[in-house]
C-alpha atoms as a PDB file:
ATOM      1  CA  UNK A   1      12.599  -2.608  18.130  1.00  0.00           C
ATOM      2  CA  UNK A   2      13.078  -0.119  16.180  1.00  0.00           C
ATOM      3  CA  UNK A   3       9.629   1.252  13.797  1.00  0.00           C
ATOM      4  CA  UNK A   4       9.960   0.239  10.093  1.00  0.00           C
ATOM      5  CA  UNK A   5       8.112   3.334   9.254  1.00  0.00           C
ATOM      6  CA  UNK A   6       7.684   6.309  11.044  1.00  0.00           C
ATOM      7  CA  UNK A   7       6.701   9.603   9.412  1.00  0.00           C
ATOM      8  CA  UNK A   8       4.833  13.218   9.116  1.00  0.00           C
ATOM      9  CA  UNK A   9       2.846  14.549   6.385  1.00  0.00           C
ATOM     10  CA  UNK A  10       5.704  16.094   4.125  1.00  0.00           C
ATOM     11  CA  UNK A  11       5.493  20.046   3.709  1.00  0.00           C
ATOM     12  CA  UNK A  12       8.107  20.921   0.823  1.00  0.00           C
ATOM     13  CA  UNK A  13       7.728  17.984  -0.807  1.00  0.00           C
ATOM     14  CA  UNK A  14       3.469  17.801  -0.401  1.00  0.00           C
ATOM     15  CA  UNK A  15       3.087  20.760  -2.036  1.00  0.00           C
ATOM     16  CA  UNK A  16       6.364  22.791  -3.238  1.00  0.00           C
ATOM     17  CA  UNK A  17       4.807  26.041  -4.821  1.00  0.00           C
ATOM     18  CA  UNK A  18       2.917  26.648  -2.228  1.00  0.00           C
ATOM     19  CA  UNK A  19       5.999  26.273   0.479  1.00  0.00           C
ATOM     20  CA  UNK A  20       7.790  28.522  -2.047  1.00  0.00           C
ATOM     21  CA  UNK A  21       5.226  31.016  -1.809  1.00  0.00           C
ATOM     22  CA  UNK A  22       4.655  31.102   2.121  1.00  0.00           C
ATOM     23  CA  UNK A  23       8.554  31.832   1.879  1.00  0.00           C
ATOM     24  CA  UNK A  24       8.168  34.714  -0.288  1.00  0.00           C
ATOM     25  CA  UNK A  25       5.440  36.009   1.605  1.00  0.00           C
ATOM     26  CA  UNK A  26       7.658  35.787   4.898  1.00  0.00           C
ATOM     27  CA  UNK A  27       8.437  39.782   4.325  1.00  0.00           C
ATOM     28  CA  UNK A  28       5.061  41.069   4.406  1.00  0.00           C
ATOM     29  CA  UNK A  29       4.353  38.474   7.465  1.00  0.00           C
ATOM     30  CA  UNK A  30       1.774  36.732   6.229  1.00  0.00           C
ATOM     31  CA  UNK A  31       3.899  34.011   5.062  1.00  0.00           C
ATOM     32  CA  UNK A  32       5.428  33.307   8.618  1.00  0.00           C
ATOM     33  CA  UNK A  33       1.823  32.863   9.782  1.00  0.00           C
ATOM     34  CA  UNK A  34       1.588  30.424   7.410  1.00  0.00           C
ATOM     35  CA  UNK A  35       4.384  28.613   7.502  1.00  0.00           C
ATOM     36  CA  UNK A  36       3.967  27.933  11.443  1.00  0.00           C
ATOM     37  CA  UNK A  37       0.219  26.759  11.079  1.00  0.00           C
ATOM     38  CA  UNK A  38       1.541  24.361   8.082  1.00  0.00           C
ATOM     39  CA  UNK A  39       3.643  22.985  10.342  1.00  0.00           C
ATOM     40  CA  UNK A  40       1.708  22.285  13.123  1.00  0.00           C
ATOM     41  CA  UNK A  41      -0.856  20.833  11.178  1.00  0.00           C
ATOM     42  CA  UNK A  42       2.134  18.807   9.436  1.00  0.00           C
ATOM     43  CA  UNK A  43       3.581  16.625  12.743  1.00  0.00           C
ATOM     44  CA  UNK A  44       0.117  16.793  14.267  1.00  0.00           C
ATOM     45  CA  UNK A  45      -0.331  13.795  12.130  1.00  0.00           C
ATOM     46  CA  UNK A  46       2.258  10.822  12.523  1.00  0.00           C
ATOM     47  CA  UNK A  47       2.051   7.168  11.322  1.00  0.00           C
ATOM     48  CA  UNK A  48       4.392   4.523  12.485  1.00  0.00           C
ATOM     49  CA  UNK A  49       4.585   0.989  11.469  1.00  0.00           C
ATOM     50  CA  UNK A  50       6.400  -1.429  13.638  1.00  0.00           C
ATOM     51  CA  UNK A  51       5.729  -5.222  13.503  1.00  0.00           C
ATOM     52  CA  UNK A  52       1.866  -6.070  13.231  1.00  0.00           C
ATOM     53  CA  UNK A  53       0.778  -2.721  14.508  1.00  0.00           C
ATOM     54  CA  UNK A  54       0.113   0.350  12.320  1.00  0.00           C
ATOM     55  CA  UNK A  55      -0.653   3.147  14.629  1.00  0.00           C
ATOM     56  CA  UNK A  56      -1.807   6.926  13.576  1.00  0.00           C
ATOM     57  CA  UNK A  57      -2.075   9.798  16.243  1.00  0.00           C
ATOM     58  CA  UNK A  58      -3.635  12.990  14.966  1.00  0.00           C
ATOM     59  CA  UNK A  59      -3.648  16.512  17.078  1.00  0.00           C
ATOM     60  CA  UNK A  60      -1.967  18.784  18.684  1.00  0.00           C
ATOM     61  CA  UNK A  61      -4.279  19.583  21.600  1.00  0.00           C
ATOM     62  CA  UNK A  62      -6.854  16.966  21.706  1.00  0.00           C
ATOM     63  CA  UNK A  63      -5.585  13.511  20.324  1.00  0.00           C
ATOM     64  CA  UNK A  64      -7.254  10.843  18.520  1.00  0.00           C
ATOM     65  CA  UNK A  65      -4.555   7.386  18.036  1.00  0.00           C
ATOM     66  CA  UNK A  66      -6.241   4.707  15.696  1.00  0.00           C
ATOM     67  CA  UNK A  67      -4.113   0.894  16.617  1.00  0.00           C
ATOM     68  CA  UNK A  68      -4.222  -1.115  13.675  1.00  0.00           C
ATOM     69  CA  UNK A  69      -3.196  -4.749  13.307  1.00  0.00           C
ATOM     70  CA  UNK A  70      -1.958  -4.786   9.923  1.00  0.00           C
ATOM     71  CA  UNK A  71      -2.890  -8.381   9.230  1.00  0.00           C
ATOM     72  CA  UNK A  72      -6.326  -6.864   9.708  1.00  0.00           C
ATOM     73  CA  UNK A  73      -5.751  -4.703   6.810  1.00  0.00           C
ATOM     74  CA  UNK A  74      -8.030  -5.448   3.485  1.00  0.00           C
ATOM     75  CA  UNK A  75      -6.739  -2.624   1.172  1.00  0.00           C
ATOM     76  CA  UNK A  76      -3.949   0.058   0.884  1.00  0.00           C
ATOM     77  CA  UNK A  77      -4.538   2.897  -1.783  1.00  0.00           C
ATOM     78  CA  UNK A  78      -2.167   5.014  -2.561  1.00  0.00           C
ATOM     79  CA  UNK A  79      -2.770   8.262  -4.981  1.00  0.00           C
ATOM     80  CA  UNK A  80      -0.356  10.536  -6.236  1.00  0.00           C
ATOM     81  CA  UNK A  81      -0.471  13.241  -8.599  1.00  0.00           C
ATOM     82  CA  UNK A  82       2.195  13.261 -11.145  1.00  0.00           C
ATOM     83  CA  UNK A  83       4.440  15.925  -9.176  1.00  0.00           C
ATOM     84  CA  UNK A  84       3.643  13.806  -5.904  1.00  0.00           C
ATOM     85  CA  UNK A  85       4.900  11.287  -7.877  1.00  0.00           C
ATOM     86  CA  UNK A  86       8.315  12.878  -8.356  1.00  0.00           C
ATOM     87  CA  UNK A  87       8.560  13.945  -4.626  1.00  0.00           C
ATOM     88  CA  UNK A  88       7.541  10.580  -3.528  1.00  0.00           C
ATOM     89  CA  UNK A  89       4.610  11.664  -1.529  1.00  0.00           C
ATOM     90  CA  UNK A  90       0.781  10.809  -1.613  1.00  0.00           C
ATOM     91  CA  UNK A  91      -2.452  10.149  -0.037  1.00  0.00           C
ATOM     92  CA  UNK A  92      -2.508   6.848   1.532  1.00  0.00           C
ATOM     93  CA  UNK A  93      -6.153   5.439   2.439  1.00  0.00           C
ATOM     94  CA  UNK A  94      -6.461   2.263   4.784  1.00  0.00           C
ATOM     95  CA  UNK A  95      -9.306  -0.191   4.480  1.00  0.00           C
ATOM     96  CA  UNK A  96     -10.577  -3.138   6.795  1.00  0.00           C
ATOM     97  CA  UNK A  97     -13.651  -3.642   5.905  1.00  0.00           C
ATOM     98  CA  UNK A  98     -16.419  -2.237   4.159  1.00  0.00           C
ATOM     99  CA  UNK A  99     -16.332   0.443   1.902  1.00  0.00           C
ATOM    100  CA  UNK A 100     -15.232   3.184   3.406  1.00  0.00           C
ATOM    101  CA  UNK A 101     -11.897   3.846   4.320  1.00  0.00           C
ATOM    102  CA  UNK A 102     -10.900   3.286   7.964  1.00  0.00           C
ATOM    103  CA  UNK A 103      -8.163   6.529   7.566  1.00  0.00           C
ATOM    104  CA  UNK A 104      -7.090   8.754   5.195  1.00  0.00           C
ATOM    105  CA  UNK A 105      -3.827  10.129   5.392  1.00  0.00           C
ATOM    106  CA  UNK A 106      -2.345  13.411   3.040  1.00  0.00           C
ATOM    107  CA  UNK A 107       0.882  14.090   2.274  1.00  0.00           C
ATOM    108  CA  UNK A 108       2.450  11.056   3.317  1.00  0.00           C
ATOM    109  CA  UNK A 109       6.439  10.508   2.372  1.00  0.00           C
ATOM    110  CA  UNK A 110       7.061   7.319   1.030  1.00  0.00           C
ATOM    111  CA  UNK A 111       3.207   5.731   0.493  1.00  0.00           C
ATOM    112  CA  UNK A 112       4.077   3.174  -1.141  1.00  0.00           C
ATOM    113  CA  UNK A 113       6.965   1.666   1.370  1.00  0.00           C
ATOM    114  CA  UNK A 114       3.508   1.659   3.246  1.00  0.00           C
ATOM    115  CA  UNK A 115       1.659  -0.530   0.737  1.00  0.00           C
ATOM    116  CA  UNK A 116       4.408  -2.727   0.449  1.00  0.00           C
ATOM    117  CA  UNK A 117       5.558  -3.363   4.459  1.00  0.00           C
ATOM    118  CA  UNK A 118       1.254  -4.274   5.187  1.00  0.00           C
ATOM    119  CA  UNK A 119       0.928  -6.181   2.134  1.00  0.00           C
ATOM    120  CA  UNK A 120       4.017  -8.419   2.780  1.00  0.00           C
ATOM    121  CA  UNK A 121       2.163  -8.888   6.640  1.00  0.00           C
ATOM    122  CA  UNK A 122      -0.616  -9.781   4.737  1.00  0.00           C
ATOM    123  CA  UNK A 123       1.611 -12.842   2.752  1.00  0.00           C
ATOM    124  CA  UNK A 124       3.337 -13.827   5.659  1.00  0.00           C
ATOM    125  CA  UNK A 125       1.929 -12.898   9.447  1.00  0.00           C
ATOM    126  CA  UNK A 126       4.195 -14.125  11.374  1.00  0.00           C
ATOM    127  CA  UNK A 127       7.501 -12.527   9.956  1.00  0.00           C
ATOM    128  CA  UNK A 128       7.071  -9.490  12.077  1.00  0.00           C
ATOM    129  CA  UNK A 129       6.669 -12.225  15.880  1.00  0.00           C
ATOM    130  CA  UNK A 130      10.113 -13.782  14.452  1.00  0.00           C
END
């Protein structure tokens, strides 16, 4: 079965002036530098939702993975700033309990097609074990 969300922070998109600039600085070489070690960081990070299960793996050398079972899930926040807004990107924050949030996420593409695929496990578990 194929994931219903699977995804990288977004670099472009996450923060455009700042891509723009790495590109201009490309030239002097600084800018390839940081290009590279934006992307690394970037798909170090990937989230993937596929049924009940929300999993995150972070690193490149040493890896954490965090399994979630999104009918476990309490809260979704999403935050965007208004030019994440127009990119469709933002900071998605996971809660199951408690007060502070279980994972924080930056940059993500799409956040809320996040909200909305664990909140609709939330209204109705079993649609992903049909």
């Amino acid at each position: 079965m194929a994931p219903e969300y699977d995804a990288s922070p977004a670099m472009f998109r996450n923060n455009p002036i700042g891509f723009i600039v790495a590109v201009i600085l490309i030239p002097v070489g600084v800018g390839a530098v940081i290009l590279i070690y934006w992307y690394l960081k970037a798909h170090a990070t990937r989230m993937t939702i596929s049924g009940n299960a929300l999993h995150i793996s972070r690193g490149l050398f040493s890896k954490e993975n965090i399994d979630i079972d999104a009918r476990k899930i309490r809260t979704v926040t999403v935050k965007q700033s208004f030019w994440q807004r127009i990119f469709d990107v933002g900071m998605i924050e996971i809660f199951t309990g408690g007060d502070d949030a279980e994972c924080t996420l930056m940059g993500m593409p799409y956040p809320n097609k996040v909200r909305e695929l664990v909140k609709s496990r939330a209204l109705d578990p079993d649609r992903a074990e049909r």
